[in-house]
C-alpha atoms as a PDB file:
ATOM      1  CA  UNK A   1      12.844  15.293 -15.794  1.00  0.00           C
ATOM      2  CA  UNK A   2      15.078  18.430 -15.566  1.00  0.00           C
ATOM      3  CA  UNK A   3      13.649  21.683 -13.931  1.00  0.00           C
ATOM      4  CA  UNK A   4      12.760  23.948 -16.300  1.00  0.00           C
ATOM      5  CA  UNK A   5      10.029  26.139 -14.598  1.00  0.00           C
ATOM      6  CA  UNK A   6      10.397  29.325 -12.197  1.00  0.00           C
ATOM      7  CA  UNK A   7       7.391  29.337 -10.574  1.00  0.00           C
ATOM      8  CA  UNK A   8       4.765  26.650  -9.181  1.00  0.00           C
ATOM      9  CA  UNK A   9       1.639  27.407  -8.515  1.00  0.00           C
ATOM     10  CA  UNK A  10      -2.700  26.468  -7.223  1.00  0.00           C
ATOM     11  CA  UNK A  11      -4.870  27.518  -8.926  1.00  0.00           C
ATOM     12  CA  UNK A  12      -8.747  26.519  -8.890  1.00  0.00           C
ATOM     13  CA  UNK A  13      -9.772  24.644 -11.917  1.00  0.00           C
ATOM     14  CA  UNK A  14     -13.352  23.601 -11.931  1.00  0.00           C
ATOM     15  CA  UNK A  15     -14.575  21.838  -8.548  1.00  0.00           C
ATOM     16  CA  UNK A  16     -10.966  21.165  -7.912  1.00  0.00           C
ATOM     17  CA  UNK A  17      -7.441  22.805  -7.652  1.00  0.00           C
ATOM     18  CA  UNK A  18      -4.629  22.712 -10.365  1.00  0.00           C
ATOM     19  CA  UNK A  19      -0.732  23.022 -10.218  1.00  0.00           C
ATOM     20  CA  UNK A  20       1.122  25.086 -13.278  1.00  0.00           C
ATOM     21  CA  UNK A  21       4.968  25.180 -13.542  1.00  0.00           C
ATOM     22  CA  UNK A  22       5.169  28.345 -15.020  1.00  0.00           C
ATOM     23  CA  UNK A  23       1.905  27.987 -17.244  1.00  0.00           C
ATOM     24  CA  UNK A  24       2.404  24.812 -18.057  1.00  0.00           C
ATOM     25  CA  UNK A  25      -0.052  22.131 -16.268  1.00  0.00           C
ATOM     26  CA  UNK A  26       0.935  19.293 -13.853  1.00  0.00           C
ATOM     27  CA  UNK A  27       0.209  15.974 -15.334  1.00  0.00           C
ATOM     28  CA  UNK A  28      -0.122  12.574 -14.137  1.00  0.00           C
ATOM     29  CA  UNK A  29       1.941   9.791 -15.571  1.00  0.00           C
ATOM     30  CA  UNK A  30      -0.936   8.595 -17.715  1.00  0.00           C
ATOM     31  CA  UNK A  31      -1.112  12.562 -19.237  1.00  0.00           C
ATOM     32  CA  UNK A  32      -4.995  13.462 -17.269  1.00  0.00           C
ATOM     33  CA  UNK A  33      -4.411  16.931 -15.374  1.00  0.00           C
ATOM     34  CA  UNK A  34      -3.289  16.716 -11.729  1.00  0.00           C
ATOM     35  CA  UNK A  35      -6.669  18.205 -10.184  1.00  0.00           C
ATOM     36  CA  UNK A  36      -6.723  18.330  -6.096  1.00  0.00           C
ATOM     37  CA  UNK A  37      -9.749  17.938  -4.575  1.00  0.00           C
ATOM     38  CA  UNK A  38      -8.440  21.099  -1.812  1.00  0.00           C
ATOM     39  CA  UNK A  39      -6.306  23.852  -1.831  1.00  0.00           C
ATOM     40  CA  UNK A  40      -4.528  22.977   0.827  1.00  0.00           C
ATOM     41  CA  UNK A  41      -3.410  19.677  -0.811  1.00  0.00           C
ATOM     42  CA  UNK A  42      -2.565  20.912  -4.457  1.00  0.00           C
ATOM     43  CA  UNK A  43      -0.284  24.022  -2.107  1.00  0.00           C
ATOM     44  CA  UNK A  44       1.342  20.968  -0.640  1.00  0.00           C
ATOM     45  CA  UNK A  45       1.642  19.337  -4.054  1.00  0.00           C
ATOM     46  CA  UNK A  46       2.765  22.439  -5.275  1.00  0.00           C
ATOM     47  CA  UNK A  47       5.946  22.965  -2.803  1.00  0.00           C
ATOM     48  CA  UNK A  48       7.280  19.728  -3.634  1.00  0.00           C
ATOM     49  CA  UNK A  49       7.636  20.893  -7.327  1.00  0.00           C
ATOM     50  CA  UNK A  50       8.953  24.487  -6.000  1.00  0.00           C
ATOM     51  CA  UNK A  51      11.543  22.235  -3.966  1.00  0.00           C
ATOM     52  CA  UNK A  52      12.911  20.897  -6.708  1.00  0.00           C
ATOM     53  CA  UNK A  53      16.993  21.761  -7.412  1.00  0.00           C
ATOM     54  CA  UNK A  54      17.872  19.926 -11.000  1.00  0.00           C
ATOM     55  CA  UNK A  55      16.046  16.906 -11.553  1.00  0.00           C
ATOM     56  CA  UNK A  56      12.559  15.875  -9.863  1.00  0.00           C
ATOM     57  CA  UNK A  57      12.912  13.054  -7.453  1.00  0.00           C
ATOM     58  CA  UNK A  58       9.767  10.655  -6.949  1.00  0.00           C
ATOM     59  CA  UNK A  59      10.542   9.703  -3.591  1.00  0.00           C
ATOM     60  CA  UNK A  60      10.742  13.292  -2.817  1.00  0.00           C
ATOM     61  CA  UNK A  61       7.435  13.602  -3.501  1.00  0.00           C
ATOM     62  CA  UNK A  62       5.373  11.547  -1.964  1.00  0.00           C
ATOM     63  CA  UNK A  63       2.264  13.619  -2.249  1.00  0.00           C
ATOM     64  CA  UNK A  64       2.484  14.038  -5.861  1.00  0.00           C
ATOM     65  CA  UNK A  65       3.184  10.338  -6.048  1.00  0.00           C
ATOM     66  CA  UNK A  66      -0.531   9.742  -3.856  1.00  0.00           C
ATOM     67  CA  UNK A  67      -2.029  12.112  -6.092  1.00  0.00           C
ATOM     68  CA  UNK A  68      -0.969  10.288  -9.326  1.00  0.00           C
ATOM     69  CA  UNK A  69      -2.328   7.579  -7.977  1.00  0.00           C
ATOM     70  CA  UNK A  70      -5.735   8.452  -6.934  1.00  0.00           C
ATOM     71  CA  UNK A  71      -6.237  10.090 -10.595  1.00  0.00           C
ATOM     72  CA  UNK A  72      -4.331   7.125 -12.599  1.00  0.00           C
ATOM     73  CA  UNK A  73      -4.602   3.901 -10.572  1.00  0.00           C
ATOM     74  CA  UNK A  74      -7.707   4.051  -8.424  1.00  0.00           C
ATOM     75  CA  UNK A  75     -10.034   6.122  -9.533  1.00  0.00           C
ATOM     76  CA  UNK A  76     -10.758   4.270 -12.840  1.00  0.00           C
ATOM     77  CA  UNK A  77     -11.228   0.848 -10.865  1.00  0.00           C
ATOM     78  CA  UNK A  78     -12.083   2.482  -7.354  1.00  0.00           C
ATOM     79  CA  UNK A  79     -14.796  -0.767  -6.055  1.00  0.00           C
ATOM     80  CA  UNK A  80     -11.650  -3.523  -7.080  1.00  0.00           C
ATOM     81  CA  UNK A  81      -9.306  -1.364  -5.764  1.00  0.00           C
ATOM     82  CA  UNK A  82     -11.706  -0.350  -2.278  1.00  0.00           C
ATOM     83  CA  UNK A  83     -11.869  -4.806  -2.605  1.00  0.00           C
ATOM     84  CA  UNK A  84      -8.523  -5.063  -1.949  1.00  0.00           C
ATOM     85  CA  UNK A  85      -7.700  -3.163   0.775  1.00  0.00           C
ATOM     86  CA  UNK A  86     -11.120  -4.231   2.515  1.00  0.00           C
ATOM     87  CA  UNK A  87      -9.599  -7.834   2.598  1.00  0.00           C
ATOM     88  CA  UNK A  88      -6.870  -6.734   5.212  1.00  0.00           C
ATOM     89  CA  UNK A  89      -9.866  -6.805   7.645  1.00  0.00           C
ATOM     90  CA  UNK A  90      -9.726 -10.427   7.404  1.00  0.00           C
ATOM     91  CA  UNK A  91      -6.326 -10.853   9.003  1.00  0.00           C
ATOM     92  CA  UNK A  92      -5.762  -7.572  11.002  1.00  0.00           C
ATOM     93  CA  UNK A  93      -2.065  -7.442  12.227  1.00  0.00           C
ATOM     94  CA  UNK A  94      -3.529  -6.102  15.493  1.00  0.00           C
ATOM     95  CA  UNK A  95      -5.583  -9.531  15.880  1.00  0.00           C
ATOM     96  CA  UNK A  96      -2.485 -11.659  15.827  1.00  0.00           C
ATOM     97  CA  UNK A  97      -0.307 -11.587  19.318  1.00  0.00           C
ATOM     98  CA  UNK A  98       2.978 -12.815  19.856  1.00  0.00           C
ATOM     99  CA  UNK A  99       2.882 -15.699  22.200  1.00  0.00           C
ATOM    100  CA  UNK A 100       6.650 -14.420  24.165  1.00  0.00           C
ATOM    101  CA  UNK A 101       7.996 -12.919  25.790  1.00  0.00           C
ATOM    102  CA  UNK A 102       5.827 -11.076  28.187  1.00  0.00           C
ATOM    103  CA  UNK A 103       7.015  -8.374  27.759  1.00  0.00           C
ATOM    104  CA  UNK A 104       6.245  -7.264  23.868  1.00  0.00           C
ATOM    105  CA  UNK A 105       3.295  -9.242  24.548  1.00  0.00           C
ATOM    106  CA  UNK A 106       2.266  -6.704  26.949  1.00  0.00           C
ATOM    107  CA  UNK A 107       3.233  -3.760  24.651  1.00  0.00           C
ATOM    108  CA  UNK A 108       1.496  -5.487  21.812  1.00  0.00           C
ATOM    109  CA  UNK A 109      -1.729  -5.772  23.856  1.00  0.00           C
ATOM    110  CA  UNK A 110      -2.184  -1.867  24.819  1.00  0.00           C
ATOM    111  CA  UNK A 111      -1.785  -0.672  21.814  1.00  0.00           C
ATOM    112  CA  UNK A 112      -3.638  -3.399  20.197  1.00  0.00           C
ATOM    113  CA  UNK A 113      -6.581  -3.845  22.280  1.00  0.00           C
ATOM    114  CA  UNK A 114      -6.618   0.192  22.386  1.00  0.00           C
ATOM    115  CA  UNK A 115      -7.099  -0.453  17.986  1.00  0.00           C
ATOM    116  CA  UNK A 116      -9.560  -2.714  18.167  1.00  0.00           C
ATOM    117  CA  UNK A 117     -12.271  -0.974  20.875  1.00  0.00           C
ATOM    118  CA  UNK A 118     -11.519   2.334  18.935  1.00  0.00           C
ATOM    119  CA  UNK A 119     -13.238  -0.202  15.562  1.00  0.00           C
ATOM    120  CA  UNK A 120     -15.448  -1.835  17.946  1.00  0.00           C
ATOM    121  CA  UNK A 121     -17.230   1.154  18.867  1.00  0.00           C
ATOM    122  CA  UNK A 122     -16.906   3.056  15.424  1.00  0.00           C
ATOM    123  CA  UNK A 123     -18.249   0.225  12.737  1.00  0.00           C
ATOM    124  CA  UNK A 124     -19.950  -1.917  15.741  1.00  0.00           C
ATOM    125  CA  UNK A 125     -18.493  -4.751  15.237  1.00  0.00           C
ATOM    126  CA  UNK A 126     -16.198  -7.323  16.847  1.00  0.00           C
ATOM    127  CA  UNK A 127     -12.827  -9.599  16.431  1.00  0.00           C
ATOM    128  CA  UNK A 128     -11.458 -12.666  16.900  1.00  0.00           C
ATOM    129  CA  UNK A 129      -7.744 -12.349  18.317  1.00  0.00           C
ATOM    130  CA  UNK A 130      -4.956 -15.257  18.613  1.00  0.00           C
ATOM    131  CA  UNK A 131      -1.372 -16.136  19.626  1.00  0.00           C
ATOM    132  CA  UNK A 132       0.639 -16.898  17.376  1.00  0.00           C
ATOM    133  CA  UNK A 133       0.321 -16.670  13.111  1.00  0.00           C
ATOM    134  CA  UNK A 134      -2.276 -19.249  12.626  1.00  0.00           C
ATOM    135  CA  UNK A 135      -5.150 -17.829  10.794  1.00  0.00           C
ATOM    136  CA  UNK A 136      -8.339 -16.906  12.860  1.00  0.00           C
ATOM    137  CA  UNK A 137     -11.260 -16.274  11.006  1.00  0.00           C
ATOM    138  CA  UNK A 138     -13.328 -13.095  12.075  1.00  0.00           C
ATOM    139  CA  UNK A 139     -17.153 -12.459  11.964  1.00  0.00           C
ATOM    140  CA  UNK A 140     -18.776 -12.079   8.683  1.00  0.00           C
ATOM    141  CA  UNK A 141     -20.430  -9.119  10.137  1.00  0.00           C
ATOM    142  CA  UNK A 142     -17.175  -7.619  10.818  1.00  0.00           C
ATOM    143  CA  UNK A 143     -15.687  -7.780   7.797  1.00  0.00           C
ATOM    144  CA  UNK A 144     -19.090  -6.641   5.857  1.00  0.00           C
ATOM    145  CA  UNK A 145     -18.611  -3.484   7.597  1.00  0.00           C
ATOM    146  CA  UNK A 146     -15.002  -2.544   7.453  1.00  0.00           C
ATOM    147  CA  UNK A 147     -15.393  -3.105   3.891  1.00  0.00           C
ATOM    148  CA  UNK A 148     -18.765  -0.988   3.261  1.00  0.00           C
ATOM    149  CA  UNK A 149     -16.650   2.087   5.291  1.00  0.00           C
ATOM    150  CA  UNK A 150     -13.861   1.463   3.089  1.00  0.00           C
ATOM    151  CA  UNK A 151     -16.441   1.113  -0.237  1.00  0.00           C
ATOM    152  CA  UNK A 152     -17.728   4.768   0.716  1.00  0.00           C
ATOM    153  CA  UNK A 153     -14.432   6.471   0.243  1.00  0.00           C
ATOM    154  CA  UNK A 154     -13.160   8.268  -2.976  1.00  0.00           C
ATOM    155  CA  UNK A 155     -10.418   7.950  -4.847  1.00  0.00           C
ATOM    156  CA  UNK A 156      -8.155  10.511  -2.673  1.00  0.00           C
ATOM    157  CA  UNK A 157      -9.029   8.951   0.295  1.00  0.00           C
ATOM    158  CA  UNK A 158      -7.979   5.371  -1.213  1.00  0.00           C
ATOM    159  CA  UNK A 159      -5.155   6.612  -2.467  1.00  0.00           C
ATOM    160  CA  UNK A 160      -3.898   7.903   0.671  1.00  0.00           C
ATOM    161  CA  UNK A 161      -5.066   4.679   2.915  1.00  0.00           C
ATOM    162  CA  UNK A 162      -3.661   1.992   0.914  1.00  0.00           C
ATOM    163  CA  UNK A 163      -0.087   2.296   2.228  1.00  0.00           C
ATOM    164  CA  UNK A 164      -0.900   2.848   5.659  1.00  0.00           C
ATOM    165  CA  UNK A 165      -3.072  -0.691   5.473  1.00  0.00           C
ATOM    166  CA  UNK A 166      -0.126  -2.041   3.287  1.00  0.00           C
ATOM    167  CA  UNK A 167       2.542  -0.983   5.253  1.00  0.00           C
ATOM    168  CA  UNK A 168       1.529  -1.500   8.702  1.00  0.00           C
ATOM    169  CA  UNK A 169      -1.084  -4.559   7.984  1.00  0.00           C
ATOM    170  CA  UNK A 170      -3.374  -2.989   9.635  1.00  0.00           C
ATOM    171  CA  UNK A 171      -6.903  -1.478   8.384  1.00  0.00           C
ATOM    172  CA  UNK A 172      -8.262  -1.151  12.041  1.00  0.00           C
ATOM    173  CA  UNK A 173      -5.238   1.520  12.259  1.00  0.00           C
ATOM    174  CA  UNK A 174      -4.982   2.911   8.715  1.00  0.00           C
ATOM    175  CA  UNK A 175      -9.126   3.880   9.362  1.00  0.00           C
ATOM    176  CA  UNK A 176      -7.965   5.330  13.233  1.00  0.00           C
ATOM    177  CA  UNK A 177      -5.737   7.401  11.051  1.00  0.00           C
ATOM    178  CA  UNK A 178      -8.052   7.968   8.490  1.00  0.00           C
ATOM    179  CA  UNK A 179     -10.734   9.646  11.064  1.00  0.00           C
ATOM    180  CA  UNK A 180      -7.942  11.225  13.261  1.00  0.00           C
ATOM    181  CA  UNK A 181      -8.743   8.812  16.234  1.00  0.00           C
ATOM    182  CA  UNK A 182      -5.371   8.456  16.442  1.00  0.00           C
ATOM    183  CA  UNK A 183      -1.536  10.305  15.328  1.00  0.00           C
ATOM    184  CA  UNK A 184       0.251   8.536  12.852  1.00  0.00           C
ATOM    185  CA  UNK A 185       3.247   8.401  14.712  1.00  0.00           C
ATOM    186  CA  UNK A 186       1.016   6.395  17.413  1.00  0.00           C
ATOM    187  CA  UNK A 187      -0.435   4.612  14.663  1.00  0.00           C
ATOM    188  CA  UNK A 188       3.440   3.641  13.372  1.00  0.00           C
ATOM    189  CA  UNK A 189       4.335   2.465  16.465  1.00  0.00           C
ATOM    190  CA  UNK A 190       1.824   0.114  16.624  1.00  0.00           C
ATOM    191  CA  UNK A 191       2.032  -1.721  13.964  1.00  0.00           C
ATOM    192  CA  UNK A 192       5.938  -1.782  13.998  1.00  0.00           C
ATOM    193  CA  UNK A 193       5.736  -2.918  17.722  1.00  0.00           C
ATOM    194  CA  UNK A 194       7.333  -6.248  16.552  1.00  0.00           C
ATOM    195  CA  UNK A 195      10.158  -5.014  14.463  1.00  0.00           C
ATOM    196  CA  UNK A 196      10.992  -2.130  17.027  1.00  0.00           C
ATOM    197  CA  UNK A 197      11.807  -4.653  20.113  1.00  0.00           C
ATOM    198  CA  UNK A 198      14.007  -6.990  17.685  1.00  0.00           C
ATOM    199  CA  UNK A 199      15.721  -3.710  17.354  1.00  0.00           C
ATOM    200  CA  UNK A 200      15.909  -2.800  20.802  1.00  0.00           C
ATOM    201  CA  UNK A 201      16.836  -6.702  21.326  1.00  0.00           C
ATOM    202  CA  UNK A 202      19.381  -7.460  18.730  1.00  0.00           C
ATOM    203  CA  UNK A 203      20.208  -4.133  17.325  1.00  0.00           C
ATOM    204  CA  UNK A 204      20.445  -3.882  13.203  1.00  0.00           C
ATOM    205  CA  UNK A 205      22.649  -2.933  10.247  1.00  0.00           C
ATOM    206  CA  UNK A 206      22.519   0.454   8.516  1.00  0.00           C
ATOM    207  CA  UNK A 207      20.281  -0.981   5.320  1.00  0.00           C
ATOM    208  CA  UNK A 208      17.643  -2.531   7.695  1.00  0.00           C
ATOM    209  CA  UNK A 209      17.140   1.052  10.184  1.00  0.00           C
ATOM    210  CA  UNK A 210      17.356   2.534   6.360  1.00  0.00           C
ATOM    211  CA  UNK A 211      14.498   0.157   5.131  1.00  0.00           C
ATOM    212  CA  UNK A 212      11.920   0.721   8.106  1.00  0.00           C
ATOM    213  CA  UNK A 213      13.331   4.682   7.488  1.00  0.00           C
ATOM    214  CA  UNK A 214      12.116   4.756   4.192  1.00  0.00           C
ATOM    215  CA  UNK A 215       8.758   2.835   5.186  1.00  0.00           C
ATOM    216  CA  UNK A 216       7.745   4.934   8.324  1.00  0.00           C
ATOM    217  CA  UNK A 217       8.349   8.342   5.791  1.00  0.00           C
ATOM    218  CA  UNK A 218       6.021   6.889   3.581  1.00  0.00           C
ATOM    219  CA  UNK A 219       3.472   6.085   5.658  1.00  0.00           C
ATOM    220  CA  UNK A 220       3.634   9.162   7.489  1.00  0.00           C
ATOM    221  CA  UNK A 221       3.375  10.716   4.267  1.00  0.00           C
ATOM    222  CA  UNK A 222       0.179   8.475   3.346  1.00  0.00           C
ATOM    223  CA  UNK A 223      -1.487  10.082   6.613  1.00  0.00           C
ATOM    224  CA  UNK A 224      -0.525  13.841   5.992  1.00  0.00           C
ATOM    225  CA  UNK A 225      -1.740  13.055   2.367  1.00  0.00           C
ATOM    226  CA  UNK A 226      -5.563  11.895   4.283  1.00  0.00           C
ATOM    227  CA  UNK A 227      -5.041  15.117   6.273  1.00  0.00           C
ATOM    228  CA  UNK A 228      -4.683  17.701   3.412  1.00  0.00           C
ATOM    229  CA  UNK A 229      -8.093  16.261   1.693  1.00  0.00           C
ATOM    230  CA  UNK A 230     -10.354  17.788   5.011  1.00  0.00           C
END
């Protein structure tokens, strides 16, 4: 789509905030209004359509993209959709260690361990950890409760966590982010610790730096999205 507004703007509509180019409405893909549940997101929303040159550029706008999705994707199948993510709790990337060499094993465990105690003493609950990539099944208890704290979020706040669980693996650090126990540039480094020290071991090519680029933007983007909904 070529620009053809002037002006953006947020304004309230209902129990929620609108964006107009011009006086035209925002819409999502699927044609339902693009309604933000704060001001301070749909102003966010609303400066990536102000920024803007000729032609609008999804990846661009990553907030508008979250947005869509909460209203278009989520929110009309928000318990299958909670389901899915929940299921990450059964094979946390910060539960699996690498077994060498001591070194990133030591760098996994600190900011690993530091993950799970933060979940331990939030949802009360506990987790089995292992060398290696064989599967190690955790508590029932333990994955009942990540998933009833995942259950009791909206669509927004789906929206927003699914690629920080989907991107870094992770739910224990996607919820850390969630409840600003943690940055999500701590939170990034984390659950890249693997593919940062093959970097710092064996250097890469321009399209692989560009790749974990493109994913670190968008999950940064995921956890400013989470921000703008307080």
């Amino acid at each position: 789509m070529k620009r053809f507004w002037k002006d953006v703007t947020a304004e309230r509509e209902g129990e929620g905030w609108g964006i107009r180019l011009d006086s035209r409405r925002v819409r999502t893909p699927l044609r339902a209004p693009l309604i933000a549940p704060t001001c301070a997101l749909a102003e966010a929303i609303a400066k990536e359509w102000h920024s803007v040159e000729d032609a609008v550029d999804p990846r661009a706008m990553p907030l508008t993209g979250l947005a869509n999705a909460a209203i278009d994707r989520v929110a009309p199948a928000r318990r299958a959709f909670a389901d899915g993510l929940a299921r990450y709790a059964e094979a946390d990337l910060a539960c699996y260690r690498a077994e060498g060499p001591l070194k990133l094993v030591e760098r996994q465990e600190r900011s690993f361990d530091e993950l799970l105690a933060w979940a331990r003493r939030r949802y009360d609950v506990d987790f089995e950890t292992t060398y290696g990539l064989v599967h190690v099944e955790q508590p029932a208890a333990t994955v009942e409760r990540l998933s009833h704290a995942v259950a009791a979020l909206d669509s927004f706040q789906l929206a927003g966590l699914s690629p920080l669980v989907t991107i870094g693996g992770s739910l224990a650090a996607a919820l850390a982010v969630l409840e600003e126990a943690i940055t999500p540039q701590r939170a990034w480094d984390a659950v890249t610790i693997d593919e940062q020290w093959q970097l710092e071991q064996w250097g890469a090519d321009a399209e692989a730096k560009a790749a974990l680029e493109n994913r670190r933007n968008d999950f940064l983007a995921a956890a400013r999205f989470l921000e703008l909904l307080d």
